[in-house]
PDB file of N, CA and C in Angstrom:
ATOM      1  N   UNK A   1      -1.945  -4.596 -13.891  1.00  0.00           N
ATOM      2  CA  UNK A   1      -2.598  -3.319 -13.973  1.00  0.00           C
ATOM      3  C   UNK A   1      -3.984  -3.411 -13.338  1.00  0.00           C
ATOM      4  N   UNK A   2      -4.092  -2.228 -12.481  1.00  0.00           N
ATOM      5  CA  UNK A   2      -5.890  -2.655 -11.949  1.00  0.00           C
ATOM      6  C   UNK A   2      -6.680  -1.399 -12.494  1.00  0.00           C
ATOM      7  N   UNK A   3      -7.941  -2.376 -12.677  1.00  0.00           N
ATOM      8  CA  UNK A   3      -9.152  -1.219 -13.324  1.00  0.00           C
ATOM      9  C   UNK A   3      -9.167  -0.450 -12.931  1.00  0.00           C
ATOM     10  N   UNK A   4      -9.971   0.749 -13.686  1.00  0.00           N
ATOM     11  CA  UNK A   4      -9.993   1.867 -12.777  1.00  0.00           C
ATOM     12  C   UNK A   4     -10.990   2.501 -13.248  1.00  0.00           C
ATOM     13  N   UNK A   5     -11.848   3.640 -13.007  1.00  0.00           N
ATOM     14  CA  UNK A   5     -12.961   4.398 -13.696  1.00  0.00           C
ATOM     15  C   UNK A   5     -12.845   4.847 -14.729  1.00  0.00           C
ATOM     16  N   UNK A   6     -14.432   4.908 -15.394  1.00  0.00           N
ATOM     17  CA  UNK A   6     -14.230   4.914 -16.559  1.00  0.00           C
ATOM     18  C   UNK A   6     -13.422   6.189 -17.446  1.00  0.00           C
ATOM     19  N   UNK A   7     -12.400   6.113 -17.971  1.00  0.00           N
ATOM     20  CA  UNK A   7     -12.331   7.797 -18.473  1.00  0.00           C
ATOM     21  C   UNK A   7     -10.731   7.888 -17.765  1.00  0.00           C
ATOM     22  N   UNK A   8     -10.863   6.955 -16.863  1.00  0.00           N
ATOM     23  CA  UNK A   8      -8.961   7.470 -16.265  1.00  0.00           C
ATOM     24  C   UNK A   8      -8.301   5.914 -17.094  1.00  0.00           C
ATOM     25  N   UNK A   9      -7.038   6.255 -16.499  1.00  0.00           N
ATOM     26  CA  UNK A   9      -5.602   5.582 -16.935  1.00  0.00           C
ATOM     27  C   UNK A   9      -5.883   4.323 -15.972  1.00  0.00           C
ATOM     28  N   UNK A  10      -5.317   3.218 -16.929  1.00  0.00           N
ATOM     29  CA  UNK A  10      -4.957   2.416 -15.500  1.00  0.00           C
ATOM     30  C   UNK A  10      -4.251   2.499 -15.063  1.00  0.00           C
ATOM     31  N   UNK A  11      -4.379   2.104 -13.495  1.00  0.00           N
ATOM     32  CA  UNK A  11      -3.375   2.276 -12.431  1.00  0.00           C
ATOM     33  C   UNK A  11      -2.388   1.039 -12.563  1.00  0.00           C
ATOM     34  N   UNK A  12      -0.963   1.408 -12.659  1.00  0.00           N
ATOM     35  CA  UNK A  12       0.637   0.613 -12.901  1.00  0.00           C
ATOM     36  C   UNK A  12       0.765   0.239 -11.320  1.00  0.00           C
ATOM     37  N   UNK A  13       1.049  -0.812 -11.226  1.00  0.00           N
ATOM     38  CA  UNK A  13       1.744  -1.129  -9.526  1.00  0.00           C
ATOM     39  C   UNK A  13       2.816  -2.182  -9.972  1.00  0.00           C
ATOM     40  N   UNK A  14       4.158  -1.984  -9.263  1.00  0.00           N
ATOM     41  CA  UNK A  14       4.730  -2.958  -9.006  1.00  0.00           C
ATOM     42  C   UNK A  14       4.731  -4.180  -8.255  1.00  0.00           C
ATOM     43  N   UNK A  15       3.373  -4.128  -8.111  1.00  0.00           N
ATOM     44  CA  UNK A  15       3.566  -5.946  -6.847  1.00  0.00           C
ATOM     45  C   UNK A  15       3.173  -6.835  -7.895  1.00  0.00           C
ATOM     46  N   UNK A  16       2.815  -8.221  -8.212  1.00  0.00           N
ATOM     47  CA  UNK A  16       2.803  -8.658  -9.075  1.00  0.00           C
ATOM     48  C   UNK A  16       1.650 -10.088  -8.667  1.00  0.00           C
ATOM     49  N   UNK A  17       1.390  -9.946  -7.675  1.00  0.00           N
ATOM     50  CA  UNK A  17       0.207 -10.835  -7.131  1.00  0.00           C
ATOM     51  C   UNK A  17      -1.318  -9.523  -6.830  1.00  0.00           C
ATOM     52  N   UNK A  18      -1.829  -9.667  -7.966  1.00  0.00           N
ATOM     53  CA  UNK A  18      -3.309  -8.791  -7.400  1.00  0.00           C
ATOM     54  C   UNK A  18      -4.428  -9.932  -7.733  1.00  0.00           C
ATOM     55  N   UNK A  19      -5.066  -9.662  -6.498  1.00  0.00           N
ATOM     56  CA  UNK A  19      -6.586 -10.756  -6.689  1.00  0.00           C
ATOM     57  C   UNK A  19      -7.631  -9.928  -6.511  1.00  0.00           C
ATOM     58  N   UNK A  20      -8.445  -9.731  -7.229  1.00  0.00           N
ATOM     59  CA  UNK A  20      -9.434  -9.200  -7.424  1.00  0.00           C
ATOM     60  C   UNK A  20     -10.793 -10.308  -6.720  1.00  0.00           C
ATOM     61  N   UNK A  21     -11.265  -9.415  -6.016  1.00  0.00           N
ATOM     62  CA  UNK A  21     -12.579 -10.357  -5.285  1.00  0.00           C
ATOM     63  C   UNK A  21     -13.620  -9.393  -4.336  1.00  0.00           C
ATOM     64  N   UNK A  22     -14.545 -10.012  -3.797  1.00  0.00           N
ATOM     65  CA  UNK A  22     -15.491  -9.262  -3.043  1.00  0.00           C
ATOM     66  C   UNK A  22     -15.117  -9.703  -1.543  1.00  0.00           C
ATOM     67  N   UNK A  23     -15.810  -8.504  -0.862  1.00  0.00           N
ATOM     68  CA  UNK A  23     -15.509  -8.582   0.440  1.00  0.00           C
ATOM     69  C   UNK A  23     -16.349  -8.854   1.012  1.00  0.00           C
ATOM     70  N   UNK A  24     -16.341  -9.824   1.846  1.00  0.00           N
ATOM     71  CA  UNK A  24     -17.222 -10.601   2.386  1.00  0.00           C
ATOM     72  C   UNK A  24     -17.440 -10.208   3.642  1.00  0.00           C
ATOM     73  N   UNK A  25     -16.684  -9.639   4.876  1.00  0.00           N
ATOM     74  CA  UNK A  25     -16.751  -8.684   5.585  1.00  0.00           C
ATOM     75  C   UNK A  25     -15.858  -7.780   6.180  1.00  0.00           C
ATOM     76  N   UNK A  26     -16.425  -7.166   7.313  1.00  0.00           N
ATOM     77  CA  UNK A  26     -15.222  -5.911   7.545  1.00  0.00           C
ATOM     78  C   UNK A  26     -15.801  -6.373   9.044  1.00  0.00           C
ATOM     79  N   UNK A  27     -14.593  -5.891   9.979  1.00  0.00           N
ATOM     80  CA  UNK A  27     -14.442  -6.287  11.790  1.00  0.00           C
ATOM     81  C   UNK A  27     -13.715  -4.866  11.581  1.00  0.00           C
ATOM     82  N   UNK A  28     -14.550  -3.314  12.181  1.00  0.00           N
ATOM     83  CA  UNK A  28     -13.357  -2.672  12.571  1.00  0.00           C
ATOM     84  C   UNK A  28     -13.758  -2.674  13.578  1.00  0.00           C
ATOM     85  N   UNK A  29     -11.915  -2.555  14.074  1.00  0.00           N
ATOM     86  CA  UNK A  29     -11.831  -2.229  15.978  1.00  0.00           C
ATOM     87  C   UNK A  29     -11.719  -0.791  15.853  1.00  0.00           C
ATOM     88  N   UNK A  30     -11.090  -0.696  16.951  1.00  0.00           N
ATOM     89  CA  UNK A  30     -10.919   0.917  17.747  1.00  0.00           C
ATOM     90  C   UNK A  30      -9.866   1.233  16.576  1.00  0.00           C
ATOM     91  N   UNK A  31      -8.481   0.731  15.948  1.00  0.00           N
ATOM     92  CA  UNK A  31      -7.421   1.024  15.427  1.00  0.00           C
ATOM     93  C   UNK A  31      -7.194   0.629  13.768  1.00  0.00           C
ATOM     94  N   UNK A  32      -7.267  -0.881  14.132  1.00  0.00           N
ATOM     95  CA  UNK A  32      -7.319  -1.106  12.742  1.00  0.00           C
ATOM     96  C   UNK A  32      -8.914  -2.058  12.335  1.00  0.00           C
ATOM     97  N   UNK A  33      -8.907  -2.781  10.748  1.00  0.00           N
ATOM     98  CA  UNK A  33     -10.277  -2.915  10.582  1.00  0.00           C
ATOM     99  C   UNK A  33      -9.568  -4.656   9.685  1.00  0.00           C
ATOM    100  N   UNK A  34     -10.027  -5.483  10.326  1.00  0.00           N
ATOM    101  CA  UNK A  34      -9.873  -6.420   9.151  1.00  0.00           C
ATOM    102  C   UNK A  34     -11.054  -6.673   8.022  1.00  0.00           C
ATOM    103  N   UNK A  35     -10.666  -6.805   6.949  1.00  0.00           N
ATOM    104  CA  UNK A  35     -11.247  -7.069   5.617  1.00  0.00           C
ATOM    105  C   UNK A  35     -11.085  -8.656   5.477  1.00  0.00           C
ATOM    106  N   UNK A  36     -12.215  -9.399   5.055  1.00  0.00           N
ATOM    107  CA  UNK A  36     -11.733 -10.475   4.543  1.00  0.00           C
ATOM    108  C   UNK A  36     -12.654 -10.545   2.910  1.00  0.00           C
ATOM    109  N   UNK A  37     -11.297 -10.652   1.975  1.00  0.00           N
ATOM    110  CA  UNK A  37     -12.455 -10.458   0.616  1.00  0.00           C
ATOM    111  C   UNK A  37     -12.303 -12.042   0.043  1.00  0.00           C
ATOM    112  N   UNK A  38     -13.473 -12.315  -0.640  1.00  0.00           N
ATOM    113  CA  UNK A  38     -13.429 -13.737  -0.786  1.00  0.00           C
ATOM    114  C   UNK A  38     -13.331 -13.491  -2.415  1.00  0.00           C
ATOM    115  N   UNK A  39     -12.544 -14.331  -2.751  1.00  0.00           N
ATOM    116  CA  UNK A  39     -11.749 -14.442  -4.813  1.00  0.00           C
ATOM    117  C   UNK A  39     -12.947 -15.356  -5.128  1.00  0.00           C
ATOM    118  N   UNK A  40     -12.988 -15.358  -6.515  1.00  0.00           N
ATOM    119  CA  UNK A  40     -13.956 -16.143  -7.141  1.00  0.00           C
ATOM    120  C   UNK A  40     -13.838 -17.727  -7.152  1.00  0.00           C
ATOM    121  N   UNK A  41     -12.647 -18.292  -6.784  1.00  0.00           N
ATOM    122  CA  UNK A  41     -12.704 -19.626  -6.540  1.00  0.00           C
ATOM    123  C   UNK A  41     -13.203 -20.308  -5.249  1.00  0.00           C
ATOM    124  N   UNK A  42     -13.436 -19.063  -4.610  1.00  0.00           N
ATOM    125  CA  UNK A  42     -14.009 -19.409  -3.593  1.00  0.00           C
ATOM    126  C   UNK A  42     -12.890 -19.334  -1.645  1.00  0.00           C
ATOM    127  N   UNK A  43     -11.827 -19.191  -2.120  1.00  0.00           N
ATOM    128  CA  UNK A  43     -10.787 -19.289  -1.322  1.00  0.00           C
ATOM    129  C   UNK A  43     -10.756 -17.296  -0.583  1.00  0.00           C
ATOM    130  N   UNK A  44     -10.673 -17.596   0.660  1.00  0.00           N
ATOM    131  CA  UNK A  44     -10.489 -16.035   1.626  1.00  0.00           C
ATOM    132  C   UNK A  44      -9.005 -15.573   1.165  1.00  0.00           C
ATOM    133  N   UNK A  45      -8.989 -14.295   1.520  1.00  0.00           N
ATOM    134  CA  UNK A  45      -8.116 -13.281   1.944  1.00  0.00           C
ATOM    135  C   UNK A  45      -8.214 -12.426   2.834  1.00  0.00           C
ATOM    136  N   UNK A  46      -7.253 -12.025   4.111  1.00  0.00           N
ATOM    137  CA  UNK A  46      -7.374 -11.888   4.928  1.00  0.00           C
ATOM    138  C   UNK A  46      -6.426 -10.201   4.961  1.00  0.00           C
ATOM    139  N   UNK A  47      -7.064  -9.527   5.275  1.00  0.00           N
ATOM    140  CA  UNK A  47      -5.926  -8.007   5.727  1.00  0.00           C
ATOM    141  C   UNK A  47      -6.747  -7.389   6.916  1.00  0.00           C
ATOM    142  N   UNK A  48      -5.083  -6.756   7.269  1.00  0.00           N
ATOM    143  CA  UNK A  48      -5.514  -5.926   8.540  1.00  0.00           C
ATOM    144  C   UNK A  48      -5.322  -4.463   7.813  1.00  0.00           C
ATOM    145  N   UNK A  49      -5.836  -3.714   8.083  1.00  0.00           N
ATOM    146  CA  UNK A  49      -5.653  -2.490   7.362  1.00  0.00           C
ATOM    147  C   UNK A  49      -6.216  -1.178   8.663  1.00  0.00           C
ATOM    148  N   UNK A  50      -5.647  -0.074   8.956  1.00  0.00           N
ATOM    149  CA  UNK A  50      -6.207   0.998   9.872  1.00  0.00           C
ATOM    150  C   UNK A  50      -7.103   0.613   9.376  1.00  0.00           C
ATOM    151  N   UNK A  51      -7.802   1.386  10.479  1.00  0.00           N
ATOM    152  CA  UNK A  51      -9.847   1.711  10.511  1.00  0.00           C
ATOM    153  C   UNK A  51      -9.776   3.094   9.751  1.00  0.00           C
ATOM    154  N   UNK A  52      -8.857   4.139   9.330  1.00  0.00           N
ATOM    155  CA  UNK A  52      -8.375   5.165   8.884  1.00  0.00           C
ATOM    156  C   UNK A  52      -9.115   4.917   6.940  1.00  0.00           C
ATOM    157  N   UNK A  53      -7.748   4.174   6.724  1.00  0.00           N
ATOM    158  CA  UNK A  53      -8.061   3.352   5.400  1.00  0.00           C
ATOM    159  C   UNK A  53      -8.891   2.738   4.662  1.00  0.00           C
ATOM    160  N   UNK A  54      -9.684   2.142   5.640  1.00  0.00           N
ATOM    161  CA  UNK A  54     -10.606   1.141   5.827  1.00  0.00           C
ATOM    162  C   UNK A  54     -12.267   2.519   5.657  1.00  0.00           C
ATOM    163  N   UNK A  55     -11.887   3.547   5.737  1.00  0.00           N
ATOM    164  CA  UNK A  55     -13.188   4.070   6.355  1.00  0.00           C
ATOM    165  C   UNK A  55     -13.145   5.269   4.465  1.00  0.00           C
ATOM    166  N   UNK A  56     -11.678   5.739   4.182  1.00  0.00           N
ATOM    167  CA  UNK A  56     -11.321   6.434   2.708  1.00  0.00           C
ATOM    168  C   UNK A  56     -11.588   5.547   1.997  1.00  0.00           C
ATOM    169  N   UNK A  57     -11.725   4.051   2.231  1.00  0.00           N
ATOM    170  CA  UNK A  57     -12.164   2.968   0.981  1.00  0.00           C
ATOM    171  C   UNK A  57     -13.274   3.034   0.592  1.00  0.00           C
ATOM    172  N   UNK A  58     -13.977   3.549   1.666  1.00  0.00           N
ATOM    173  CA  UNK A  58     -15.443   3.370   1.693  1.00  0.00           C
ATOM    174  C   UNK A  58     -15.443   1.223   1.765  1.00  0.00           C
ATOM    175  N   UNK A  59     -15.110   0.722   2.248  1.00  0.00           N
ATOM    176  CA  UNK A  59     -15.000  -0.817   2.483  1.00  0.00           C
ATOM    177  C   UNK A  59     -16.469  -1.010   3.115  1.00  0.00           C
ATOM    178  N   UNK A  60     -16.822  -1.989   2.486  1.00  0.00           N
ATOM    179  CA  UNK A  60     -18.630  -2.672   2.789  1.00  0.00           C
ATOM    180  C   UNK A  60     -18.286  -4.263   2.179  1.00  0.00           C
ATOM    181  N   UNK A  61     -19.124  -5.041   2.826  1.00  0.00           N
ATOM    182  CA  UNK A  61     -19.944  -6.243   2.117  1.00  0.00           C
ATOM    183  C   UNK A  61     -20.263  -5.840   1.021  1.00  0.00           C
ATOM    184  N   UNK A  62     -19.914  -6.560  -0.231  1.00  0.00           N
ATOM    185  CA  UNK A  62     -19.893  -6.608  -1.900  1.00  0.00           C
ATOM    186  C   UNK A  62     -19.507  -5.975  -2.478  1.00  0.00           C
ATOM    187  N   UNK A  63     -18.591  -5.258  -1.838  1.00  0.00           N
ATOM    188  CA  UNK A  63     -17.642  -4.208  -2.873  1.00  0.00           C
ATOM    189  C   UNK A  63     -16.536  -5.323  -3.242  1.00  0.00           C
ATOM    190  N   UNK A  64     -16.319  -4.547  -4.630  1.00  0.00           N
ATOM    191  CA  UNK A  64     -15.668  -5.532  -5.312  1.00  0.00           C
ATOM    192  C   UNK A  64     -14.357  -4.643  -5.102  1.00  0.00           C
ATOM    193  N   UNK A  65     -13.025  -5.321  -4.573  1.00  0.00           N
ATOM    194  CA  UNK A  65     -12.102  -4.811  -4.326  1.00  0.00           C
ATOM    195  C   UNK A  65     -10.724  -5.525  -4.789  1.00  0.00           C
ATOM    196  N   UNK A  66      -9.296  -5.395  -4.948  1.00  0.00           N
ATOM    197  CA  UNK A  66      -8.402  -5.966  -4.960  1.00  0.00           C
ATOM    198  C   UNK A  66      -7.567  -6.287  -4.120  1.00  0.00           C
ATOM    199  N   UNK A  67      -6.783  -7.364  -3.793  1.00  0.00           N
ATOM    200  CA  UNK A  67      -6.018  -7.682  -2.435  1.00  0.00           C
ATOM    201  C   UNK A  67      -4.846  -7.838  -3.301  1.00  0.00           C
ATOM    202  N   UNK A  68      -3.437  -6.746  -3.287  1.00  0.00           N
ATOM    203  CA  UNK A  68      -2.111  -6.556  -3.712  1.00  0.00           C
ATOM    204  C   UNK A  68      -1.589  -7.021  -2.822  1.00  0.00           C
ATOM    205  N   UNK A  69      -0.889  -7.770  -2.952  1.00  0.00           N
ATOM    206  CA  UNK A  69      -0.204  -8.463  -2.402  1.00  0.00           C
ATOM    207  C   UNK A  69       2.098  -8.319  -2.489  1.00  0.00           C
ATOM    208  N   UNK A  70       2.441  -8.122  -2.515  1.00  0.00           N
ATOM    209  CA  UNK A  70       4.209  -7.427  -2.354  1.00  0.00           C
ATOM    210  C   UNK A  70       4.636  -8.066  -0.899  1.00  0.00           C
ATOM    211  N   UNK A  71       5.389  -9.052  -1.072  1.00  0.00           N
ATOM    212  CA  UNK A  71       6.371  -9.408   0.103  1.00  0.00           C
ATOM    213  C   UNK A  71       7.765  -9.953  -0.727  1.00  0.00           C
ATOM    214  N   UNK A  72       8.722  -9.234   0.530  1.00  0.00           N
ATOM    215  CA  UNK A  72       9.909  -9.780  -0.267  1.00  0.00           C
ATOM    216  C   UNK A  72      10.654 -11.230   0.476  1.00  0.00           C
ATOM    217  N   UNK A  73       9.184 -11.505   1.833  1.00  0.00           N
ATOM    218  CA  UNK A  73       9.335 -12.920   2.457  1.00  0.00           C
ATOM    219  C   UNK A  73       8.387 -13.694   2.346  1.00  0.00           C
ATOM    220  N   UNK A  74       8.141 -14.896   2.080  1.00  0.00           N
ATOM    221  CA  UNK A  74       7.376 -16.104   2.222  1.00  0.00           C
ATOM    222  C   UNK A  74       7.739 -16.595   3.409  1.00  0.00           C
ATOM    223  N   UNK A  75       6.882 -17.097   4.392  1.00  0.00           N
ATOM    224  CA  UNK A  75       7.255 -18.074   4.953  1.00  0.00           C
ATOM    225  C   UNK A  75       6.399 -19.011   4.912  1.00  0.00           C
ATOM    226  N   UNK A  76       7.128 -20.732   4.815  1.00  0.00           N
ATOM    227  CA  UNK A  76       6.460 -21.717   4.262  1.00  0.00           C
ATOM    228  C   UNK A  76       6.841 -22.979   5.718  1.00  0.00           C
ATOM    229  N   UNK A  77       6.410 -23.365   6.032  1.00  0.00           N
ATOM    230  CA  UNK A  77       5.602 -24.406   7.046  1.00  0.00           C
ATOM    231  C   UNK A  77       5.787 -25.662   6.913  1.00  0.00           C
ATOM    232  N   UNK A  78       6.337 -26.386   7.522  1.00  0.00           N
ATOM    233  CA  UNK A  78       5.365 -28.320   6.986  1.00  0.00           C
ATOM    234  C   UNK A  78       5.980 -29.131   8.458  1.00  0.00           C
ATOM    235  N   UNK A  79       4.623 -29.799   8.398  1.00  0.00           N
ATOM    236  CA  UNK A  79       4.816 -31.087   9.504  1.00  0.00           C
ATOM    237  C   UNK A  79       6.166 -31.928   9.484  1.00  0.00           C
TER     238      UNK A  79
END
């Protein structure tokens, strides 16, 4: 469930990975805008999101935001 203002409901989502963290910065291009918000352990997160989205977020340096996360693929890697 993620916070929400004071006085409303919390908001229900079905994805089941949410990280809550600050955003450390924003790159928008012409189309889309990457966000990278950094979690409290210290580890990045990385999204591409429109510049559309990115601009209704109101998205800045130190906004404290959540990165939902929903894939129904992993892909996993090794030497």
């Amino acid at each position: 469930m993620l916070e929400h203002r004071k006085g409303a409901k919390p908001v229900k989502i079905s994805a089941r990975n949410v990280l809550k963290g600050k955003i450390k910065q924003v790159k928008a291009g012409v189309v889309n805008t990457e966000v990278i918000i950094e979690l409290p352990c210290g580890l990045e997160v990385v999204s591409i999101i429109t510049k559309e989205s990115a601009d209704k977020l109101g998205l800045a340096p130190g906004k404290q935001v959540y990165a939902i996360i929903k894939a129904s693929n992993v892909m996993i890697g090794s030497d």
